[in-house]
PDB file of N, CA and C in Angstrom:
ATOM      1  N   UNK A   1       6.610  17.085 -28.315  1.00  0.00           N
ATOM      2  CA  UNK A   1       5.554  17.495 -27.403  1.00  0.00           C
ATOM      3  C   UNK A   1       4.267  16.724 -27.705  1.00  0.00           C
ATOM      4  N   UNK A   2       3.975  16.392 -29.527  1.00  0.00           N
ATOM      5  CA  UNK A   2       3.162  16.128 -29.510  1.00  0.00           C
ATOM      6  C   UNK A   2       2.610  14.504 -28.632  1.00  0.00           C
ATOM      7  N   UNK A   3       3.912  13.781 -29.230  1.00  0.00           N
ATOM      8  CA  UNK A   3       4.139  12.528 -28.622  1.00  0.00           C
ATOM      9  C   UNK A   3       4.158  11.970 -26.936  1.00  0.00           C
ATOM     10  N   UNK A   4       3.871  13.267 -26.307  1.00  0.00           N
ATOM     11  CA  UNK A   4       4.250  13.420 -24.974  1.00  0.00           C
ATOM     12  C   UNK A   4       2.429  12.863 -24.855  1.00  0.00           C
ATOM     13  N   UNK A   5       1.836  14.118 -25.059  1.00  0.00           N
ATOM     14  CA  UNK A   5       0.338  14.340 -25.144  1.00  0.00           C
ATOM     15  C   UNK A   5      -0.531  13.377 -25.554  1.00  0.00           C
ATOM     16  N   UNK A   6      -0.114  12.355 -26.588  1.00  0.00           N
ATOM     17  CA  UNK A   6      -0.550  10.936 -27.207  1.00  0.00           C
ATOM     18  C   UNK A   6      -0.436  10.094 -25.999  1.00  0.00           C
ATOM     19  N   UNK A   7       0.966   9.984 -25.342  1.00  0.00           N
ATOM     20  CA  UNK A   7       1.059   8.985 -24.348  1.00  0.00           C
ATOM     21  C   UNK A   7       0.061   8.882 -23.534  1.00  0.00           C
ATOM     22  N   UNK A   8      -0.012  10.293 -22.687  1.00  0.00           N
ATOM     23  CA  UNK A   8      -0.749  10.941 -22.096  1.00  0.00           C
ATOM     24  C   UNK A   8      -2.585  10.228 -22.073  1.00  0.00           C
ATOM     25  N   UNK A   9      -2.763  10.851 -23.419  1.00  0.00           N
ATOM     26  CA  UNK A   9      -4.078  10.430 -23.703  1.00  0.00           C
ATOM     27  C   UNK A   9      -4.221   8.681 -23.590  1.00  0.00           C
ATOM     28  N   UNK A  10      -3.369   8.239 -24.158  1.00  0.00           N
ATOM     29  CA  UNK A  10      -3.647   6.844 -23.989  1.00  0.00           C
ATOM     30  C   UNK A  10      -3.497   6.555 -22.886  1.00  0.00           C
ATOM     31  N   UNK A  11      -2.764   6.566 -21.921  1.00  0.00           N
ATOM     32  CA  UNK A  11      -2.631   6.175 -20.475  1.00  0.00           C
ATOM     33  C   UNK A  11      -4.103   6.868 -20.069  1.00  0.00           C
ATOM     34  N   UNK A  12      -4.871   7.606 -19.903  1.00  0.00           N
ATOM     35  CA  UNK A  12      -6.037   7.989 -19.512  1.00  0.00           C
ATOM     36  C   UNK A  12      -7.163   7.338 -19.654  1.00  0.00           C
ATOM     37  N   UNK A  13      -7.155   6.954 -21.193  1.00  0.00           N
ATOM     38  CA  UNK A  13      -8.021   6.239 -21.230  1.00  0.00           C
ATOM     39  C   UNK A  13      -8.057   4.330 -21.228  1.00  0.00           C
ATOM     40  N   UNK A  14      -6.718   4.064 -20.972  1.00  0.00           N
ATOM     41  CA  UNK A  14      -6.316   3.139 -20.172  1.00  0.00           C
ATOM     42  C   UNK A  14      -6.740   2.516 -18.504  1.00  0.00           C
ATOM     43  N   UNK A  15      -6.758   3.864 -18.101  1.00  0.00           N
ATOM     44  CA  UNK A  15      -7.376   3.684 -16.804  1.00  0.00           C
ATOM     45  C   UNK A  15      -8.708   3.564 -16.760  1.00  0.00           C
ATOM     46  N   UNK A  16      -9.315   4.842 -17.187  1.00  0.00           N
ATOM     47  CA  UNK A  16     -11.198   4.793 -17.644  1.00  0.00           C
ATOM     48  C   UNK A  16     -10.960   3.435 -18.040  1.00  0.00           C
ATOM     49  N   UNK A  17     -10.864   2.605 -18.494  1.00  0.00           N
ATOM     50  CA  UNK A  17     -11.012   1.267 -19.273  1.00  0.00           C
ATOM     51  C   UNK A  17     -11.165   0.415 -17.664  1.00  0.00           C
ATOM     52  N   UNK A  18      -9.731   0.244 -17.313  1.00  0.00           N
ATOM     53  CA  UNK A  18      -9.753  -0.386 -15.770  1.00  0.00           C
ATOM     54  C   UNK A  18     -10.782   0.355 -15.137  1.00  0.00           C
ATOM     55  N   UNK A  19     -10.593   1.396 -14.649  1.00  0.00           N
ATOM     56  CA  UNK A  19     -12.234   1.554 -13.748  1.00  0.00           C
ATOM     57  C   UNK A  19     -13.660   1.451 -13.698  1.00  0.00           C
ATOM     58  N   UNK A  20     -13.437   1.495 -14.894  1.00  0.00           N
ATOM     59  CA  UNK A  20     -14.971   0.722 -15.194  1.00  0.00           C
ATOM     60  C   UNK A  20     -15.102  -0.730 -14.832  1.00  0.00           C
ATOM     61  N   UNK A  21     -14.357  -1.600 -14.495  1.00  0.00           N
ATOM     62  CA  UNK A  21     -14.093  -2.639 -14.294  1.00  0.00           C
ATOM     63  C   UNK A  21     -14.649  -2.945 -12.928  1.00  0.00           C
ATOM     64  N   UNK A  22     -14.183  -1.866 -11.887  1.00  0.00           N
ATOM     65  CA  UNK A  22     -14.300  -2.066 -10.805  1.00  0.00           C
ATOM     66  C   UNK A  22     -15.220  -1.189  -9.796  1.00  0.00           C
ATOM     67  N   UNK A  23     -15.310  -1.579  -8.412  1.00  0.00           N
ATOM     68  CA  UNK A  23     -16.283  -1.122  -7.802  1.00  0.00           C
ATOM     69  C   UNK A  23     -16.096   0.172  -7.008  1.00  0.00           C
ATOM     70  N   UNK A  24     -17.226   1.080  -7.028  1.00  0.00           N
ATOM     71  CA  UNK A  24     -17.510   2.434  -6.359  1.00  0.00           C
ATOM     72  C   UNK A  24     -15.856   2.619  -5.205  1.00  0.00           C
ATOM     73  N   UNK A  25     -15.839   1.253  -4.399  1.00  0.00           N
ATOM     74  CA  UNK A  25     -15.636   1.487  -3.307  1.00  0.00           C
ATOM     75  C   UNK A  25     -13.362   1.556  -3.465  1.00  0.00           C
ATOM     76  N   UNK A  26     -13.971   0.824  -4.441  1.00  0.00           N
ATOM     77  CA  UNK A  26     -11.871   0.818  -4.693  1.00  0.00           C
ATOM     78  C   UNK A  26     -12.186   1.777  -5.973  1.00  0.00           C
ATOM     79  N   UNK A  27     -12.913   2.780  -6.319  1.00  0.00           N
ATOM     80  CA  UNK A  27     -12.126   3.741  -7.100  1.00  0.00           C
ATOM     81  C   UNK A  27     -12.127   4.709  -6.098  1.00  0.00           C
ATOM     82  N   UNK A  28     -13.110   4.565  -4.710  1.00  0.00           N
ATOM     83  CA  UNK A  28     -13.025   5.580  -4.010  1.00  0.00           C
ATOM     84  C   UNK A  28     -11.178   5.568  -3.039  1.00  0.00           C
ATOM     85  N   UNK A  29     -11.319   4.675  -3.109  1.00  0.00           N
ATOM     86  CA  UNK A  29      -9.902   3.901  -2.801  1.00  0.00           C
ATOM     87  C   UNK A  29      -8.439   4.739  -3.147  1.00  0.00           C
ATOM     88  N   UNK A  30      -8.279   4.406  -4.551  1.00  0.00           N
ATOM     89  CA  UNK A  30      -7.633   5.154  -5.856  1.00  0.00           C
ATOM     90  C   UNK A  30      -7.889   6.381  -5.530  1.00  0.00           C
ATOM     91  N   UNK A  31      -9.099   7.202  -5.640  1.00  0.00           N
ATOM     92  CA  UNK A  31      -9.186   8.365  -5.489  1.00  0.00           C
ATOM     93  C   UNK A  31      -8.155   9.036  -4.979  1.00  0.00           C
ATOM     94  N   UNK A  32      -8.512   8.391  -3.012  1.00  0.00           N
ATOM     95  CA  UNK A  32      -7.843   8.738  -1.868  1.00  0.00           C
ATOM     96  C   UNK A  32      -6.115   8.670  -2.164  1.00  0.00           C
ATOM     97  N   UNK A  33      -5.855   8.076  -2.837  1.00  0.00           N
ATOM     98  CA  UNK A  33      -4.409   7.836  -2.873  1.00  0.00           C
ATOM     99  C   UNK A  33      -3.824   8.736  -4.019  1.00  0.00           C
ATOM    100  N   UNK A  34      -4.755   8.827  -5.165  1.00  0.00           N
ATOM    101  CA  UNK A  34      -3.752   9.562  -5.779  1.00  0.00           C
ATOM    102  C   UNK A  34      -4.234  11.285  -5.439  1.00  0.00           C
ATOM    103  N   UNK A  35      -5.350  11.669  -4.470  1.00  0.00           N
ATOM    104  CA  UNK A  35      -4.457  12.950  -3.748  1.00  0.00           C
ATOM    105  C   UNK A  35      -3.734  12.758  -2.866  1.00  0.00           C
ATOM    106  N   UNK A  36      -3.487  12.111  -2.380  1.00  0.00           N
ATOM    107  CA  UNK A  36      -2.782  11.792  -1.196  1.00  0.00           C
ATOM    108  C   UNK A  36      -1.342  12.151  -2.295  1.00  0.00           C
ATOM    109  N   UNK A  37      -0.819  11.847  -2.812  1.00  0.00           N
ATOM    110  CA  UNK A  37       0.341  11.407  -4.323  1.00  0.00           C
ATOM    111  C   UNK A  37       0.249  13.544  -4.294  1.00  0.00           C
ATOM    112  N   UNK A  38      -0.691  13.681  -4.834  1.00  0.00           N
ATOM    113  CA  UNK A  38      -0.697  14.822  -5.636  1.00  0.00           C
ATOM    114  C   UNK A  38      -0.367  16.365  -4.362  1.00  0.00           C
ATOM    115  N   UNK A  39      -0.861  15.670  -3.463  1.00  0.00           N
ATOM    116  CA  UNK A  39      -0.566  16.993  -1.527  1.00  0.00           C
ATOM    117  C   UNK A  39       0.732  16.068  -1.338  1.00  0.00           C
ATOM    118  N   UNK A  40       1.679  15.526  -1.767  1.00  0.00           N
ATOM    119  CA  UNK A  40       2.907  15.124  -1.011  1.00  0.00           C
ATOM    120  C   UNK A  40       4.037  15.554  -2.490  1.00  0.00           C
ATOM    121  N   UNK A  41       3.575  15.694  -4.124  1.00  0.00           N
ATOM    122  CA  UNK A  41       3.930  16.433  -4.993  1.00  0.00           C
ATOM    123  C   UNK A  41       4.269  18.066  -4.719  1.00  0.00           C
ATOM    124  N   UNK A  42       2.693  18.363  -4.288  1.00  0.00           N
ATOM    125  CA  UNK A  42       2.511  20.257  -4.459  1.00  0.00           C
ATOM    126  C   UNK A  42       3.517  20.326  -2.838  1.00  0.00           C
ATOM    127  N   UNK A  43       3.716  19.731  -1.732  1.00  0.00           N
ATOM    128  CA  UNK A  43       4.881  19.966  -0.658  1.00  0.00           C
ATOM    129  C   UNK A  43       5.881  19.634  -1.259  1.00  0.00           C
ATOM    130  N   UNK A  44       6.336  19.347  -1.902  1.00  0.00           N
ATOM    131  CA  UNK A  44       7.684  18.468  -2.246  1.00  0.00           C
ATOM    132  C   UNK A  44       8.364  19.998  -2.676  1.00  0.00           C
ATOM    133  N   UNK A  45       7.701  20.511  -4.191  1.00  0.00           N
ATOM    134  CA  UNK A  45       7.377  21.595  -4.981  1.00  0.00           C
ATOM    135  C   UNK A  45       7.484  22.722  -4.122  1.00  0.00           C
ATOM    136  N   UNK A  46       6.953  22.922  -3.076  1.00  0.00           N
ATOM    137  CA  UNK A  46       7.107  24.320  -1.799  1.00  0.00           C
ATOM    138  C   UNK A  46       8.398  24.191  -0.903  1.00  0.00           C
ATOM    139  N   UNK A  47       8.331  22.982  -0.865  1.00  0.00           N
ATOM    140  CA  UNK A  47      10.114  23.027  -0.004  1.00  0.00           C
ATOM    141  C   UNK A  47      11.413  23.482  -0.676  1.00  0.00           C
ATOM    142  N   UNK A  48      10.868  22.545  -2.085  1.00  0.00           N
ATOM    143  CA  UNK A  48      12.126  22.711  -2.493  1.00  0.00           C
ATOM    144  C   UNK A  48      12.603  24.181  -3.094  1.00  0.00           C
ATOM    145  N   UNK A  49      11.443  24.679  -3.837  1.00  0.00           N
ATOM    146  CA  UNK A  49      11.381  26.301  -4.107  1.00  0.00           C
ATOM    147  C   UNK A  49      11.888  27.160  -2.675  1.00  0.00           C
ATOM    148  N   UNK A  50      11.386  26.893  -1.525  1.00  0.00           N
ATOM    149  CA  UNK A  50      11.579  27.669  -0.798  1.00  0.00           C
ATOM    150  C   UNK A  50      13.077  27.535  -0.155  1.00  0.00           C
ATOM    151  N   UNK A  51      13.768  26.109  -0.350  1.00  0.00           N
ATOM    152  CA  UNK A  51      15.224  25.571  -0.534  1.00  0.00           C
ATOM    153  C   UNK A  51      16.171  26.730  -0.834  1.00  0.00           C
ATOM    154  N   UNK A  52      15.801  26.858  -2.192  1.00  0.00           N
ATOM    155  CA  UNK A  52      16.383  27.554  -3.682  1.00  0.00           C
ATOM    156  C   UNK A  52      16.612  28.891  -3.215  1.00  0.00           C
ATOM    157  N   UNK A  53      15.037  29.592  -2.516  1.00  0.00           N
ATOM    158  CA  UNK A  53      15.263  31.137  -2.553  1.00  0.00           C
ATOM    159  C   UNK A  53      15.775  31.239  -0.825  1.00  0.00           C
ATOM    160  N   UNK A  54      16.158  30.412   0.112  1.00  0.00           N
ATOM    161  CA  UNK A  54      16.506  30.586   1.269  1.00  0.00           C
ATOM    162  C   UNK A  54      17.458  29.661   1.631  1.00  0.00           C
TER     163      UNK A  54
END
């Protein structure tokens, strides 16, 4: 678990590293996409639960 959480952290601040790199307008960019990622996850997650119990 712990090793999970290390990855974790390093990939995070992997990115902070890249975004600092770049401009307002492509992290606003990124932003948009990874909810976009995260509302097509939490549906994925409701279908398939609702699959299971129906």
């Amino acid at each position: 678990m712990y090793n999970i959480e290390s990855q974790k952290e390093q990939e995070i601040n992997r990115m902070v590293t890249i975004l600092q790199q770049i401009d307002v307008s492509d992290i606003e960019l990124l932003t948009r996409d990874a909810n976009t990622l995260l509302m097509r996850k939490k549906r994925e997650e409701m279908e398939g639960g609702s699959q299971k119990t129906g």
